[in-house]
Protein backbone atom coordinates (compact mmCIF):
# COMPACT_ATOMS: atom_id res chain seq x y z
CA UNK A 1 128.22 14.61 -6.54
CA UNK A 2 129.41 11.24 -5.07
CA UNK A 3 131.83 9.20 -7.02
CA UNK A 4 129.28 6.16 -7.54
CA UNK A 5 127.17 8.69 -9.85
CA UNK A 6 129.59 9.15 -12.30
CA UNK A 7 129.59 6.59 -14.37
CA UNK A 8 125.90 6.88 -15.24
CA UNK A 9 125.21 5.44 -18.74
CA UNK A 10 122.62 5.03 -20.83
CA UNK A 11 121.33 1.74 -19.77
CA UNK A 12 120.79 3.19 -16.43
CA UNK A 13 118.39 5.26 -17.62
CA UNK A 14 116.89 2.51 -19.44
CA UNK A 15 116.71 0.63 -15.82
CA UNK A 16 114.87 3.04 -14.78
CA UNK A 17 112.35 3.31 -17.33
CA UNK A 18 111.78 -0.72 -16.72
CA UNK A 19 111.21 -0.51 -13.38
CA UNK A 20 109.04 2.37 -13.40
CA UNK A 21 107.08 0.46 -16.39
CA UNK A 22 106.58 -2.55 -13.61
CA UNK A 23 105.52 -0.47 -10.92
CA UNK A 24 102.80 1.27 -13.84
CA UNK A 25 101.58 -2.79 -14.21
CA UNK A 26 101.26 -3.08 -10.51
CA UNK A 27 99.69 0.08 -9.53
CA UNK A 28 96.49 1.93 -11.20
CA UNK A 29 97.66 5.31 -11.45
CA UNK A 30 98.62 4.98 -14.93
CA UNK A 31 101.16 8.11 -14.28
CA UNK A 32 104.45 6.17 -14.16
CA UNK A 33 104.35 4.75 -17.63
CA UNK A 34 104.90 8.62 -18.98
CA UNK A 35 107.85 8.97 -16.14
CA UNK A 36 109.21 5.61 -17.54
CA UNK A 37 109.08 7.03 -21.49
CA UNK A 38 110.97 9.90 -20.01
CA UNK A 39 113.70 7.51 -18.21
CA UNK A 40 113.78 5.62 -21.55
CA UNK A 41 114.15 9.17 -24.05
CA UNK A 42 116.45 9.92 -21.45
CA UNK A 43 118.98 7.04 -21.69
CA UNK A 44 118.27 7.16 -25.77
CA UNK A 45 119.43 11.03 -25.80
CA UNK A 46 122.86 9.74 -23.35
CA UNK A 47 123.68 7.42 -25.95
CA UNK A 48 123.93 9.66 -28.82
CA UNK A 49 125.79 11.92 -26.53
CA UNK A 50 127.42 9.90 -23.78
CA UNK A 51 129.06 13.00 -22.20
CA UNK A 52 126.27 14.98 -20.72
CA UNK A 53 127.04 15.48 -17.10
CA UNK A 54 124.69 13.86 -14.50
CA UNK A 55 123.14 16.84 -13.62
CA UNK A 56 121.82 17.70 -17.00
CA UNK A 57 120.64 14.26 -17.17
CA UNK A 58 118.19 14.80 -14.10
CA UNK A 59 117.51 18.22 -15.43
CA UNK A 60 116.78 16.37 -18.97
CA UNK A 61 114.54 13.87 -16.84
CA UNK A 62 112.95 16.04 -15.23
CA UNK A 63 111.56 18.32 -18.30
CA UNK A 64 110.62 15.56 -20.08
CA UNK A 65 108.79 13.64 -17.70
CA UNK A 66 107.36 17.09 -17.11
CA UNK A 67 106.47 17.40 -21.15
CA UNK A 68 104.94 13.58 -21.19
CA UNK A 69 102.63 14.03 -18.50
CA UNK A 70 101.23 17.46 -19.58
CA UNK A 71 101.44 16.18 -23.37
CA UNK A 72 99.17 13.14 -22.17
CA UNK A 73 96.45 15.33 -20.29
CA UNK A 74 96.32 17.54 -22.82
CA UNK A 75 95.58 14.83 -25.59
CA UNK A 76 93.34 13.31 -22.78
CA UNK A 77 91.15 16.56 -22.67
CA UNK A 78 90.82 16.92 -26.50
CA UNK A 79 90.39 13.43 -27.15
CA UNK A 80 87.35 12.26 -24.86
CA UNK A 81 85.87 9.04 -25.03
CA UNK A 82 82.38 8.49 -26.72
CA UNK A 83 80.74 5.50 -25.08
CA UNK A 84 77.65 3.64 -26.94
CA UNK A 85 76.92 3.05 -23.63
CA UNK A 86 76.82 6.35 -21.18
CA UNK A 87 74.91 5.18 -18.33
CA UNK A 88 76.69 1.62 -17.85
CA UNK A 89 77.96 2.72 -14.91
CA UNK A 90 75.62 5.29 -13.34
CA UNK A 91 72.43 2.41 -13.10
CA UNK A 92 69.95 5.56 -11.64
CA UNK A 93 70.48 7.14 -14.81
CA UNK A 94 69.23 4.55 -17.13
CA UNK A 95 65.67 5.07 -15.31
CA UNK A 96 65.06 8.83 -16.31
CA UNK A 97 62.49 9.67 -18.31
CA UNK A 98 60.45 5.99 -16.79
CA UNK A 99 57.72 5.83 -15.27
CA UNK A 100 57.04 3.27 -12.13
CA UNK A 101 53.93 2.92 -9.59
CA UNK A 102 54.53 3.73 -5.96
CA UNK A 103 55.32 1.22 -3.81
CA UNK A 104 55.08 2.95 -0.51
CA UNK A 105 53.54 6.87 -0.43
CA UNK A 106 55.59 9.93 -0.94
CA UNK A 107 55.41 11.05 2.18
CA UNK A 108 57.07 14.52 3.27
CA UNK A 109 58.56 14.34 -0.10
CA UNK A 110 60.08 11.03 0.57
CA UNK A 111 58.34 7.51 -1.02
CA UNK A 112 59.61 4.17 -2.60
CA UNK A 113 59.08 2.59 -5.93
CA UNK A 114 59.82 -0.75 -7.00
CA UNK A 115 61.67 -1.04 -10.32
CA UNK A 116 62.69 -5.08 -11.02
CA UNK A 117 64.19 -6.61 -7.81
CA UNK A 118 65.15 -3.91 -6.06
CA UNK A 119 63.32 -0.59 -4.09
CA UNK A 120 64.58 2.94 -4.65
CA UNK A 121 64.11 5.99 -2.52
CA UNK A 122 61.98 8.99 -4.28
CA UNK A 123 61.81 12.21 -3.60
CA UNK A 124 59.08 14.18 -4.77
CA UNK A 125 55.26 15.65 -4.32
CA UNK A 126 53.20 13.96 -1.68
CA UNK A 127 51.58 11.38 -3.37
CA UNK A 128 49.72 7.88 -2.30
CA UNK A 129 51.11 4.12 -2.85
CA UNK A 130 50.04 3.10 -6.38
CA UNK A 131 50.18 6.23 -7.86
CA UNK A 132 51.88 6.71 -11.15
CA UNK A 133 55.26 8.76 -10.99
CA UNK A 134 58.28 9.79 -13.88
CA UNK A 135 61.85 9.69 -13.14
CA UNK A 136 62.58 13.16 -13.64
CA UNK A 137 66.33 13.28 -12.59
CA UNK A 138 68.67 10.61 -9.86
CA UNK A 139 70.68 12.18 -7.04
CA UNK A 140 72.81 10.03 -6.37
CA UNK A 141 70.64 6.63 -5.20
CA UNK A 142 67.62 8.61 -4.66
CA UNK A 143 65.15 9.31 -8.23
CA UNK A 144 63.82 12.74 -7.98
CA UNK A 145 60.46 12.16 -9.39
CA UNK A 146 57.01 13.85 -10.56
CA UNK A 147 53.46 12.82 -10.87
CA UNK A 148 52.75 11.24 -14.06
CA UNK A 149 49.54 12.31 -15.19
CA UNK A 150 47.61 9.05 -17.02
């Protein structure tokens, strides 16, 4: 290795781990925070034993960064998050199970309905403006909908 490495301490590692901890603020990946915990247990390990040669340093780095990221998924997987609101996001969703009147007809399965302010696309039986229809399921923007018998 070149000469410049050699003198790698501790509080290079710990460099590291800061500046990888900035670029986790600045970017959303939130992937670079578990590489900079690995810089950081890296530089802590080198100064309990300051003579570990550089290349068992980056072979320490490596693993461990290797071990937080798989450690976090892992806990990520068995720990999911249990919202009081499921269908915050997904707006179609919140409409299943409703029932709306027909603003234009179903025509070769296609329609309109007007729910509040805005018009959504329907997919469903024939059926003529004014009729009654439930919100069965939501591809995407579209409501897949039946007739709803009044």
């Amino acid at each position: 290795m070149s000469e410049w490495l050699n003198p790698v301490v501790f509080w290079h590692w710990w460099i590291l781990a800061g500046v990888l901890l900035i670029i986790e603020l600045t970017m959303p990946a939130f992937f670079f925070l578990w590489i900079g915990i690995a810089a950081a247990a890296t530089g802590l390990i080198l100064l309990v034993f300051p003579g570990i040669p550089l290349e068992t340093q980056l072979v320490l780095f490596a693993i461990l960064s290797l071990v937080a990221v798989v450690a976090w998924r892992k806990y990520r997987e068995s720990h999911q998050h249990v919202s009081d609101q499921p269908n915050l996001n997904r707006r179609g969703r919140q409409y299943v199970g409703r029932t709306f009147t027909l603003a234009a007809p179903i025509v070769n399965g296609v329609g309109k309905v007007t729910v509040d302010d805005s018009t959504w696309r329907v997919k469903g039986p024939d059926l003529p403006a004014g009729s009654l229809v439930k919100v069965d399921d939501v591809d995407g923007v579209v409501f897949i909908v039946s007739a709803e018998n009044a």
